[in-house]
Protein backbone atom coordinates (compact mmCIF):
# COMPACT_ATOMS: atom_id res chain seq x y z
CA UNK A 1 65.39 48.29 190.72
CA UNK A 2 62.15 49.81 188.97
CA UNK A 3 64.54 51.95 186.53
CA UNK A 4 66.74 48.72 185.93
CA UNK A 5 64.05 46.73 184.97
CA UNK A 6 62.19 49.24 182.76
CA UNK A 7 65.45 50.34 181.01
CA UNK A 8 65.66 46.57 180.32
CA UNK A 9 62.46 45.92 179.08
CA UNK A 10 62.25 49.19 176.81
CA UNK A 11 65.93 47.60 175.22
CA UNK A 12 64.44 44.63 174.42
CA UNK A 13 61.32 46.26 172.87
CA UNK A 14 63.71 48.20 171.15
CA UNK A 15 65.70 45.31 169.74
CA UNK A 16 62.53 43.97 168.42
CA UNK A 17 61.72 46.84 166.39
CA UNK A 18 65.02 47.06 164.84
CA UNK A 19 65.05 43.18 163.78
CA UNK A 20 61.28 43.38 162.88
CA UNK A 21 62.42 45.56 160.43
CA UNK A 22 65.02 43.09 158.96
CA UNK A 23 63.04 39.79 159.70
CA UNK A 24 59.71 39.24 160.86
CA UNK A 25 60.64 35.55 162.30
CA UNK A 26 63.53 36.99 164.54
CA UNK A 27 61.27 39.54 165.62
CA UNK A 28 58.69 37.63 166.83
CA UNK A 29 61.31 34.81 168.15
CA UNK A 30 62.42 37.58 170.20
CA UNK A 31 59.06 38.88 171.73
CA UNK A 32 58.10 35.13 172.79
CA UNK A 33 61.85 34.81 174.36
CA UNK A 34 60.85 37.94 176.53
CA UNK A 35 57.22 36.41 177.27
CA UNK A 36 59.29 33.36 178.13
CA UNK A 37 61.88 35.36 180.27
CA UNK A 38 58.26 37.20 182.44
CA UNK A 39 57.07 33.70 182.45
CA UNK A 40 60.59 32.31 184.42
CA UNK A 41 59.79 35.06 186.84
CA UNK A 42 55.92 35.16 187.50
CA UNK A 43 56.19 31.31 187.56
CA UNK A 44 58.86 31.29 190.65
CA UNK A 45 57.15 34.08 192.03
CA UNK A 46 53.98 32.67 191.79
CA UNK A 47 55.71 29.06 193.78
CA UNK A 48 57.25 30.72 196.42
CA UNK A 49 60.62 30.08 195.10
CA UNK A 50 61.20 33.39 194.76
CA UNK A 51 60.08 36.40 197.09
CA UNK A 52 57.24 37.86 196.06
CA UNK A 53 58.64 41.80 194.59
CA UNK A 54 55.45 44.09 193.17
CA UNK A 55 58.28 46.07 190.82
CA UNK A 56 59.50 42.74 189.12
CA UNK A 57 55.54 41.39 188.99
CA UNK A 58 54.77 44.74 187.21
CA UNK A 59 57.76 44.11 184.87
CA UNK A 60 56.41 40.62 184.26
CA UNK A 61 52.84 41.41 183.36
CA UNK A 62 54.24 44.78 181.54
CA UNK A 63 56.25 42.64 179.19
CA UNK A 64 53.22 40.67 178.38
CA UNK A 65 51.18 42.77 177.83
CA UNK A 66 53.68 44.30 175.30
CA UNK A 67 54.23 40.95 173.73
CA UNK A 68 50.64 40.25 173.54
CA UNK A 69 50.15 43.73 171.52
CA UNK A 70 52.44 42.81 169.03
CA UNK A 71 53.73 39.61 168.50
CA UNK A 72 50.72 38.38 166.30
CA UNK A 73 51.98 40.78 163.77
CA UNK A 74 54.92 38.96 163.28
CA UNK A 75 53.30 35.40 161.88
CA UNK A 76 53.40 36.17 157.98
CA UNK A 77 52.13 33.50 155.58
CA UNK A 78 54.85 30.75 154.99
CA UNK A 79 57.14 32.14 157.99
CA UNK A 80 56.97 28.72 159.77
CA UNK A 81 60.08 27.12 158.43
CA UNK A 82 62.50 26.19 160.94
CA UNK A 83 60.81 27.80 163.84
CA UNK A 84 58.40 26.00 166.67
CA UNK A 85 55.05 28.01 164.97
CA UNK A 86 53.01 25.22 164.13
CA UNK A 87 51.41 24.97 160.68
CA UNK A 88 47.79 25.07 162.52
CA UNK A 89 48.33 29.09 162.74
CA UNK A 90 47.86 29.70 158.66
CA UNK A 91 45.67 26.90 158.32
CA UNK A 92 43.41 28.47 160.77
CA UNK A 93 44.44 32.17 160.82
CA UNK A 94 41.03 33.41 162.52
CA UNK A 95 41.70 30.55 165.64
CA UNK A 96 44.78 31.72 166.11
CA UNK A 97 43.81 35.25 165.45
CA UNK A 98 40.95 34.16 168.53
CA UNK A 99 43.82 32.76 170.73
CA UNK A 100 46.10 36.11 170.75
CA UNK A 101 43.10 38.19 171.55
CA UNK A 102 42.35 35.95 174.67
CA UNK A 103 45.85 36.50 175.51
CA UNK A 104 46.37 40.20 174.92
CA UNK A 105 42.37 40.44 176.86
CA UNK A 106 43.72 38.78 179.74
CA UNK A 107 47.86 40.79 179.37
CA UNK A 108 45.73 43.83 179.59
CA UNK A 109 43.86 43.31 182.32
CA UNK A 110 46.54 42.24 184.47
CA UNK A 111 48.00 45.54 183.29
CA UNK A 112 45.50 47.47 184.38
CA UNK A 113 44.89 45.39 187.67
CA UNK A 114 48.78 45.70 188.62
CA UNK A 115 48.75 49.78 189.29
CA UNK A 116 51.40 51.63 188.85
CA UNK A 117 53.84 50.00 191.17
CA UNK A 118 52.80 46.25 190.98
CA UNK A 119 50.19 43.67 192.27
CA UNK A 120 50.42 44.56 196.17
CA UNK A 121 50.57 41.15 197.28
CA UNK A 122 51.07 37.92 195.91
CA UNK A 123 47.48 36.72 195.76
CA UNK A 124 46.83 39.68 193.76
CA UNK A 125 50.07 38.95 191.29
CA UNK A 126 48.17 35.45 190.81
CA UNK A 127 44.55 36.65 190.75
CA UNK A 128 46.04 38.96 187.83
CA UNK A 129 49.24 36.65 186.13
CA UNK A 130 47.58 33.48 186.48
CA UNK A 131 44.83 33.57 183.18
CA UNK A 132 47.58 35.29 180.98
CA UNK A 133 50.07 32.20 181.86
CA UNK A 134 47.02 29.81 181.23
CA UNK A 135 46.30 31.69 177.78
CA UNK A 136 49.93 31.26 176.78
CA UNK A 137 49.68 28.00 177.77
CA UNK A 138 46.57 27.05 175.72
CA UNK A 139 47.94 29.07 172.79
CA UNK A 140 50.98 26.86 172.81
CA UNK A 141 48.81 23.76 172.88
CA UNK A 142 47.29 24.56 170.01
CA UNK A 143 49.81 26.66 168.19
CA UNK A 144 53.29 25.31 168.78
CA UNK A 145 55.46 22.37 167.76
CA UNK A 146 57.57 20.56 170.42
């Protein structure tokens, strides 16, 4: 299971270098999908609607921790047609600049707090998961169409 989900996320990471490449927009469109994807687990996990698995928590928090090192890079000026990236993040680059650092502070950390094979219990997956998701969250308030 540990392999599975590592191969996985080091694909995906993969696929975002190759379209960053190509297109910045895609690139970053794909990072927030994955963020999105650890967020449809932690969230379940975090509910009880799912059983509580350290390897799949680690894989969460890994993948946003790798999102949170990254993504920002992907926001060039005028890159906001015809996405959900609200015009707020080039009208005030250093607030937005303020939110990702929150949210790669509080990725890392969880990173660091989940060891090397995953929060050992749930109340440790939440004391760890639980400001990233509320970063995203605020970061989405702010930065984010509907």
């Amino acid at each position: 299971m540990k392999k599975l989900l590592t191969s996985a996320f080091v694909l995906m990471l993969a696929g975002g270098t190759v379209a960053a490449q190509d297109d910045p927009v895609k690139a970053r469109q794909a990072l927030m999908a994955a963020a999105a994807g650890a967020a449809g687990i932690a969230v379940p996990m975090l509910k009880g609607e799912m059983d509580y698995q350290p390897a799949v928590a680690k894989a969460a928090i890994a993948t946003f921790y790798g999102v949170s090192t990254s993504a920002h890079a992907f926001f060039p000026e005028g890159s906001g047609a015809d996405t959900k990236a609200a015009p707020k993040i080039w009208e005030d680059p250093a607030g937005f600049q303020a939110a990702f650092d929150k949210f790669q502070a509080s990725a890392e950390a969880a990173f660091k707090a989940s060891g090397k094979d995953g929060p050992a219990d749930l109340k440790a997956f939440q004391q760890a998961v639980g400001p990233v998701l509320q970063n995203c969250g605020a970061c989405h308030e702010n930065y984010r169409l509907e």
